[in-house]
Protein backbone atom coordinates (compact mmCIF):
# COMPACT_ATOMS: atom_id res chain seq x y z
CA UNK A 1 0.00 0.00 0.00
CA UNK A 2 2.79 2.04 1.07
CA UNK A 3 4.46 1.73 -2.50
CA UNK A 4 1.17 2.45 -4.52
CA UNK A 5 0.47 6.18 -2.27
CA UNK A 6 4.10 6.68 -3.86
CA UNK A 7 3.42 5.86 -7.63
CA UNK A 8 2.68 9.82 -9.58
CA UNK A 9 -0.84 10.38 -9.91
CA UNK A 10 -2.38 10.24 -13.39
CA UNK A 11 -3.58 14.05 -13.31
CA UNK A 12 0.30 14.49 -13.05
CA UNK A 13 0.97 13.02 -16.22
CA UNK A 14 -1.92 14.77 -17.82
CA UNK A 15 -1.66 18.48 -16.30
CA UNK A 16 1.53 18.75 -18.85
CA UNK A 17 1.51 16.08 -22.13
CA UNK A 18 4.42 17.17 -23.52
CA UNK A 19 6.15 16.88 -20.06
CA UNK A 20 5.06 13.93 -18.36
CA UNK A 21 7.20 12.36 -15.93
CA UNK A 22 7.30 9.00 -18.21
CA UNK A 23 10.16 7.47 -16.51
CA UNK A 24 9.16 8.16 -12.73
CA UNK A 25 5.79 6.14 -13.51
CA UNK A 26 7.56 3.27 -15.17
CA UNK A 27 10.32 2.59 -12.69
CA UNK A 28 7.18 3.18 -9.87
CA UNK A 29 5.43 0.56 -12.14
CA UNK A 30 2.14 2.74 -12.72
CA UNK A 31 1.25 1.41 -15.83
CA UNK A 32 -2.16 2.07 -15.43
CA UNK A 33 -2.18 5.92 -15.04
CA UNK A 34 1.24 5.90 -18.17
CA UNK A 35 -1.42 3.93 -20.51
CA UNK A 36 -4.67 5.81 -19.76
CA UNK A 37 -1.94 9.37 -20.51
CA UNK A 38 -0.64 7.97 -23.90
CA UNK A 39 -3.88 6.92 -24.84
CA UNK A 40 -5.66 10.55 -24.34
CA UNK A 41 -2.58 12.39 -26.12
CA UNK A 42 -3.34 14.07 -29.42
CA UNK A 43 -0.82 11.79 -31.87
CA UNK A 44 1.12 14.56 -33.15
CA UNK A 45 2.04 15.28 -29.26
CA UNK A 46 2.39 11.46 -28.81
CA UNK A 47 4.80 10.78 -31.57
CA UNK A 48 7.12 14.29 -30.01
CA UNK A 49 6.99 13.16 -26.45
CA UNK A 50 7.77 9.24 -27.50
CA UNK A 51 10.72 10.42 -30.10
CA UNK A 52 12.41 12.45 -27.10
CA UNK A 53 12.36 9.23 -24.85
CA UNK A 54 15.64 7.13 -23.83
CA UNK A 55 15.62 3.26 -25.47
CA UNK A 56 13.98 1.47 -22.57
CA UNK A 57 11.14 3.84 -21.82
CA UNK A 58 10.59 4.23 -25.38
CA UNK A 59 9.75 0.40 -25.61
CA UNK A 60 8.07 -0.19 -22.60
CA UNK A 61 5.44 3.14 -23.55
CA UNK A 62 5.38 1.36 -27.06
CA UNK A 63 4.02 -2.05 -25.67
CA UNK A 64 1.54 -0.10 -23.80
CA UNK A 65 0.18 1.52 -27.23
CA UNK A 66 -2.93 -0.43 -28.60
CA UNK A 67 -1.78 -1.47 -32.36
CA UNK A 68 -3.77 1.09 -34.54
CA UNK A 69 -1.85 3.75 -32.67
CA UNK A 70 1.72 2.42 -31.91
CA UNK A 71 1.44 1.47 -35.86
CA UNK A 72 0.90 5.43 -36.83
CA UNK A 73 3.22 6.50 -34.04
CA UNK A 74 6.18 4.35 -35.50
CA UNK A 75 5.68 5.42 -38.91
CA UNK A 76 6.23 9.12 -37.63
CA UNK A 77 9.09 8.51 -36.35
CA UNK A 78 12.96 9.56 -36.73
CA UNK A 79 14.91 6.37 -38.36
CA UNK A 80 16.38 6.29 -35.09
CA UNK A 81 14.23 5.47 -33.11
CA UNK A 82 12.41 3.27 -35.57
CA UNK A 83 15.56 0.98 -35.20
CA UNK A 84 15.77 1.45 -31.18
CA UNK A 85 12.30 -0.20 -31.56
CA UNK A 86 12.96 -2.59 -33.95
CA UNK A 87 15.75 -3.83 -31.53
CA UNK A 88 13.89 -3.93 -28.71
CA UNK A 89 10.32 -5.38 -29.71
CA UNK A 90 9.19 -8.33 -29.42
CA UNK A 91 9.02 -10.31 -32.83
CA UNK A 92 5.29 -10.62 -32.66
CA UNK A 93 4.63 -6.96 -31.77
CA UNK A 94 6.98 -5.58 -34.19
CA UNK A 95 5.00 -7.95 -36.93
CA UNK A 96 1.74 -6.93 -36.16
CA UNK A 97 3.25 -2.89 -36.16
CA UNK A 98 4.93 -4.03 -39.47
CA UNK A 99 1.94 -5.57 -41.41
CA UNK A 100 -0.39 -2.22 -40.62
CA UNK A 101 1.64 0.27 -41.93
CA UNK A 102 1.18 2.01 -45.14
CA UNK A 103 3.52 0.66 -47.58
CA UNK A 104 5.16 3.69 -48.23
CA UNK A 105 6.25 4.53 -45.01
CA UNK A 106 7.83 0.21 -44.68
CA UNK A 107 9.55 0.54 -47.76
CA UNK A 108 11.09 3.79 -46.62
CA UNK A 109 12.47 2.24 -43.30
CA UNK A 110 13.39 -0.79 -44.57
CA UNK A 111 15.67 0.95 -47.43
CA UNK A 112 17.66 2.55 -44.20
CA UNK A 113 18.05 -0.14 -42.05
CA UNK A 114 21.17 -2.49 -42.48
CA UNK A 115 20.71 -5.10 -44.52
CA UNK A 116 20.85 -7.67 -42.45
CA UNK A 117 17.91 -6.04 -40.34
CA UNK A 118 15.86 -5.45 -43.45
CA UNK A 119 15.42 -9.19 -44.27
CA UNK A 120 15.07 -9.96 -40.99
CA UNK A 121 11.91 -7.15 -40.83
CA UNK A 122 11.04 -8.57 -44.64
CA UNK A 123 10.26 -12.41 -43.42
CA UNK A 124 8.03 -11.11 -40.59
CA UNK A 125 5.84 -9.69 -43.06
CA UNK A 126 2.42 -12.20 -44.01
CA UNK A 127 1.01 -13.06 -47.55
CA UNK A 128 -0.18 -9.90 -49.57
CA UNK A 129 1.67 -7.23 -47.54
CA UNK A 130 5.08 -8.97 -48.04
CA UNK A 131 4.54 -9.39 -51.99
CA UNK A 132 3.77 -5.79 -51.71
CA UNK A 133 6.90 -4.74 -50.22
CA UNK A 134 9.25 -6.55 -52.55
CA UNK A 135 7.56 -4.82 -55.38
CA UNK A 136 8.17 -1.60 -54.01
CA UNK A 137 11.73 -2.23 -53.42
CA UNK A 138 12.62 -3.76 -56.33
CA UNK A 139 12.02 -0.08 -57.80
CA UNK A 140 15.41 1.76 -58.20
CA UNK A 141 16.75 3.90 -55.50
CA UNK A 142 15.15 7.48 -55.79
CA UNK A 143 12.57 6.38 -57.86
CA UNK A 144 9.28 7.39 -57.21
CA UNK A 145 8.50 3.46 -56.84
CA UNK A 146 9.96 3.36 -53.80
CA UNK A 147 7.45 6.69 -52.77
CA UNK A 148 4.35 5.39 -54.09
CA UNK A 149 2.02 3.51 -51.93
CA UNK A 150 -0.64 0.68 -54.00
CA UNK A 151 -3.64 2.01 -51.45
CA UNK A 152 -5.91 3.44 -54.00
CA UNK A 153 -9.07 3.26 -55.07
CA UNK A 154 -10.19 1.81 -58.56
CA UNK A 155 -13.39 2.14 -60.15
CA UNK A 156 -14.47 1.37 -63.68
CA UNK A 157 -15.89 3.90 -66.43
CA UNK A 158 -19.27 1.67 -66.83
CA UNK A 159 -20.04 1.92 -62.89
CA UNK A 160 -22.78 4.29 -61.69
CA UNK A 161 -22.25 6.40 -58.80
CA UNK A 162 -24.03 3.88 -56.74
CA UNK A 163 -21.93 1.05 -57.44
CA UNK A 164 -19.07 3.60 -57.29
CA UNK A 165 -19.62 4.23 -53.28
CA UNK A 166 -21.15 0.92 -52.64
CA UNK A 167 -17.36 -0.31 -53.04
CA UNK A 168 -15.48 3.21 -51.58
CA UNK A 169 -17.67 1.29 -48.20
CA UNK A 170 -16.35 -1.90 -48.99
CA UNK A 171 -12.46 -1.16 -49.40
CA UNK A 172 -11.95 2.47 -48.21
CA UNK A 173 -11.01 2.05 -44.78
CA UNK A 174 -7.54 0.71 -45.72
CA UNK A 175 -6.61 3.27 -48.82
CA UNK A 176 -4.29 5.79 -48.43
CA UNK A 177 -6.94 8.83 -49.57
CA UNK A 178 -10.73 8.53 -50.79
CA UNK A 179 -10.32 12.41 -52.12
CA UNK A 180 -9.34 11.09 -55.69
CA UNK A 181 -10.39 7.55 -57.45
CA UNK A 182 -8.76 6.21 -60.23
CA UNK A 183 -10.51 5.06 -63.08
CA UNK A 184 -9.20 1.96 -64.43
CA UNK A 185 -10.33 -0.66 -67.64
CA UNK A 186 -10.39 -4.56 -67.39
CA UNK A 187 -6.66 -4.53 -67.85
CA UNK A 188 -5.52 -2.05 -65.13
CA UNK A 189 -4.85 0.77 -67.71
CA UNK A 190 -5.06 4.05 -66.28
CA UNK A 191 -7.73 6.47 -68.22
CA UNK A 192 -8.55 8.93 -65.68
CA UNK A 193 -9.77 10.01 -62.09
CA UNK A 194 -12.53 11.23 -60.61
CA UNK A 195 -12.95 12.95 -57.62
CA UNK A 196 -15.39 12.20 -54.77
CA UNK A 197 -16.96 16.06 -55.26
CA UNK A 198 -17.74 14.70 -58.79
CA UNK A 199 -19.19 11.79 -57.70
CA UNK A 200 -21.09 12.89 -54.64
CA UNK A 201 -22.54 15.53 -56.76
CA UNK A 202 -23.73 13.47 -59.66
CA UNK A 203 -26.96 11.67 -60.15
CA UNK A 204 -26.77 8.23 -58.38
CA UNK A 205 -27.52 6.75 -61.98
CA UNK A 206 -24.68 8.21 -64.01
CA UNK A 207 -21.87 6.35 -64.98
CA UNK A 208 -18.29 7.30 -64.16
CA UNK A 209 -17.33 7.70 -68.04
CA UNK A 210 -19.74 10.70 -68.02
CA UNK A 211 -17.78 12.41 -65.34
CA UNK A 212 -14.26 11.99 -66.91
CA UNK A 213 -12.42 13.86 -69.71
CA UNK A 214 -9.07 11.94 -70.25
CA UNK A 215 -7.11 14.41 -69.03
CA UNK A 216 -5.55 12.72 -66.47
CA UNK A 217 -1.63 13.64 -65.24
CA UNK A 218 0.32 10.56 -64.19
CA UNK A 219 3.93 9.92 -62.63
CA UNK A 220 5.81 7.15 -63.68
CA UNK A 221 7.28 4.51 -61.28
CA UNK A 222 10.83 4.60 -62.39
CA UNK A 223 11.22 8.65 -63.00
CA UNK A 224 13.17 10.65 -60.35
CA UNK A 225 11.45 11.10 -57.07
CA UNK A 226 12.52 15.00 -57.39
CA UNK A 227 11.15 15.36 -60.87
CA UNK A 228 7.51 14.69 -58.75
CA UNK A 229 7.92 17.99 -57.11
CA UNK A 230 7.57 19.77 -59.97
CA UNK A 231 4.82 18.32 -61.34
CA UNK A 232 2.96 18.56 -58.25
CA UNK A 233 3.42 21.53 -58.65
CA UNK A 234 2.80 22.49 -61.58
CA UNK A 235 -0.81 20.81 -61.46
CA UNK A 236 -1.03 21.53 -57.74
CA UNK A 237 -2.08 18.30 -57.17
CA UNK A 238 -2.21 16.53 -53.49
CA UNK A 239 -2.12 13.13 -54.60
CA UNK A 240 -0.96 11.69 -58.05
CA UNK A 241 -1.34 8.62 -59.99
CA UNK A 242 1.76 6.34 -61.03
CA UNK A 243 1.67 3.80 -63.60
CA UNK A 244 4.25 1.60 -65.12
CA UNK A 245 5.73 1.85 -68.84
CA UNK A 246 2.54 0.30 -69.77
CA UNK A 247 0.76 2.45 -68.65
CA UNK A 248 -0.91 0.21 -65.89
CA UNK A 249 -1.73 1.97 -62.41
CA UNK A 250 0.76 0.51 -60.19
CA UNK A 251 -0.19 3.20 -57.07
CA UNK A 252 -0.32 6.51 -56.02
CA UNK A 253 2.07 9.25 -54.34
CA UNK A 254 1.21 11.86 -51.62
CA UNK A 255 2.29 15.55 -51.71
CA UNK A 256 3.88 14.81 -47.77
CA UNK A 257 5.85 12.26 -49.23
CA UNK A 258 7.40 14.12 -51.91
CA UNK A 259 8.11 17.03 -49.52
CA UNK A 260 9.82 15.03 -47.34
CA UNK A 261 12.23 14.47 -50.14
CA UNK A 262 12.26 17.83 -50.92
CA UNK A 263 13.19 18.62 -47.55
CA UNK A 264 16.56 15.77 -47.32
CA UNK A 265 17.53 17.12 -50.31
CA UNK A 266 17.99 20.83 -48.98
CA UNK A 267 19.63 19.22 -46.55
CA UNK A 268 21.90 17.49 -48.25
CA UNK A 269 22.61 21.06 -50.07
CA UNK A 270 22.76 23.16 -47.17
CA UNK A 271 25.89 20.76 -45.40
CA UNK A 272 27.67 20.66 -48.61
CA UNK A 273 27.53 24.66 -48.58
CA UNK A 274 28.88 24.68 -45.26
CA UNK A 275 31.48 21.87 -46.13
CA UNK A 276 30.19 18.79 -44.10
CA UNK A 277 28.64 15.43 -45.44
CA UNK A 278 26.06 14.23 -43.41
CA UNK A 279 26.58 12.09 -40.31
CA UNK A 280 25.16 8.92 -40.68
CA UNK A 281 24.49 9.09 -36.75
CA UNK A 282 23.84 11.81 -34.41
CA UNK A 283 26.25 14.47 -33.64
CA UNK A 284 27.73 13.30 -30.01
CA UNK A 285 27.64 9.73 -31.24
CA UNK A 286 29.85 10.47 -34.08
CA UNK A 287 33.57 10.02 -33.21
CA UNK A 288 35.93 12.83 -33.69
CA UNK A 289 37.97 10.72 -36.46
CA UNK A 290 34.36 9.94 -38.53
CA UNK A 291 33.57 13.66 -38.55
CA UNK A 292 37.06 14.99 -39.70
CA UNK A 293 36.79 12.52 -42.83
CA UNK A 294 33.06 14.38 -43.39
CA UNK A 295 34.60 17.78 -43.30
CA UNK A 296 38.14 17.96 -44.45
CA UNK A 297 37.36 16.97 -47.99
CA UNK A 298 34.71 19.65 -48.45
CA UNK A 299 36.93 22.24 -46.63
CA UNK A 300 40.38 21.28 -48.81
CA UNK A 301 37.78 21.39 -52.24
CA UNK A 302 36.79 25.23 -50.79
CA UNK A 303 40.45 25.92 -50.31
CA UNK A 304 41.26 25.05 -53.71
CA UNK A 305 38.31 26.85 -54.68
CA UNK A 306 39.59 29.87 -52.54
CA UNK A 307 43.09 29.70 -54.27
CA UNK A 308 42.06 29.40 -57.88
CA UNK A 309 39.71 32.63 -57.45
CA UNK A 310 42.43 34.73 -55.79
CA UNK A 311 44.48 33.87 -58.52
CA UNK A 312 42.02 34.67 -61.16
CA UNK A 313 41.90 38.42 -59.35
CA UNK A 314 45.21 38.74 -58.89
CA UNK A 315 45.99 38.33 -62.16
């Protein structure tokens, strides 16, 4: 009794959710009061608080995460702490985290893990969603293969609207966006999309073809993933078909995803302006010896640099 009027209330995790005292509550054992916290945390908050967290707590708040949420909460992640997790799960958690994320984001974390730890992430995948990830990586690197996500929506151009959102009830809940649908033929061609303002709009008799005009903008899966940028936005699209060099809809990609190589590769300019390469680690965990071979070549290539234009001047 004595130890339980010791353990933090709950209100004192909850008075502050971006401070709780995380580690106080698991070391008194309160898992109660740390579960109910986590649980009532807006995600965006969760995934902060959780990425700030040391290896052990960081586990131990995961396991107390019902699946639907620790699945989006790892998928937000820094690679870093994705691989703190993946070494400290439990192989049947970290399967069950692995099978429910969106495509997109697995292929993106398992093209940054080690090799070794890819596979051993790849065989814990079931059926449908493994087939699914060797697809995606057997894109090339940088392509927008590895970006694109097969979570769409198909519909055909003889449907009615009726038929159209009699199936958006069947299969929706597991696509990656209901905004856009993609209208396919018997072969998986792509011919066009139509928008769920079209459709909920429309009589509940007319057929998809009516609503389409063939104008349709497509990515394809093996172009540069920062040639998408442009086009997106060019067209100011939010979510864009890709098809292969048939011309068959193989998925789609997000605007978030594209930005988010947008924003590595203005990182990757920025360091080389200020002569580093980037650390494969994090700063303190880099040693001294690693970071001098990062720097010195980009500083002796400015030298140079330096030399040849005072020369130019000079002259």
């Amino acid at each position: 009794e004595d130890a339980q009027d010791e353990r933090p209330e709950t209100s004192a995790v909850l008075g502050n959710v971006l401070q709780p005292e995380i580690h106080e509550l698991i070391e008194a054992k309160s898992f109660g009061p740390l579960k109910a916290a986590l649980a009532e945390m807006e995600i965006h908050d969760l995934v902060e608080l959780l990425g700030r967290q040391e290896e052990e707590d960081l586990a131990v708040c995961f396991r107390l995460l019902p699946l639907d949420r620790a699945t989006e909460v790892f998928g937000d992640l820094e690679l870093d702490k994705q691989e703190d997790l993946v070494q400290s799960l439990s192989s049947e958690k970290l399967a069950s985290i692995l099978n429910e994320m969106p495509p997109d984001d697995r292929t993106e974390l398992l093209e940054e893990l080690p090799g070794e730890l890819a596979q051993r992430l790849l065989s814990s995948l079931r059926g449908e969603e493994l087939k699914i990830a060797r697809s995606l990586l057997a894109y090339p690197e940088d392509s927008i293969g590895r970006l694109m996500t097969p979570e769409y929506v198909p519909v055909h151009p003889e449907w009615d609207t009726q038929q159209v959102f009699a199936h958006v009830r069947k299969v929706g809940s597991s696509k990656e966006t209901l905004s856009v649908l993609y209208v396919i033929d018997e072969h998986g061609l792509l011919l066009d999309e139509v928008t769920l303002e079209q459709l909920v709009l429309a009589e509940p008799e007319q057929k998809v073809a009516d609503l389409t005009d063939g104008q349709v903008v497509a990515l394809h899966a093996t172009d540069d993933q920062e040639s998408a940028l442009e086009i997106f936005k060019k067209y100011d699209a939010v979510v864009l078909p890709v098809v292969n060099s048939q011309g068959v809809l193989v998925g789609i990609v997000t605007v978030d995803d594209v930005l988010d190589v947008a924003e590595e590769e203005s990182t990757e300019d920025f360091q080389k302006m200020v002569a580093v390469a980037a650390l494969e680690g994090g700063y303190f965990q880099t040693p001294y010896a690693r970071m001098l071979t990062k720097r010195v070549p980009w500083l002796a290539l400015l030298f140079v640099g330096t030399a040849v234009l005072v020369g130019l001047v000079a002259a």
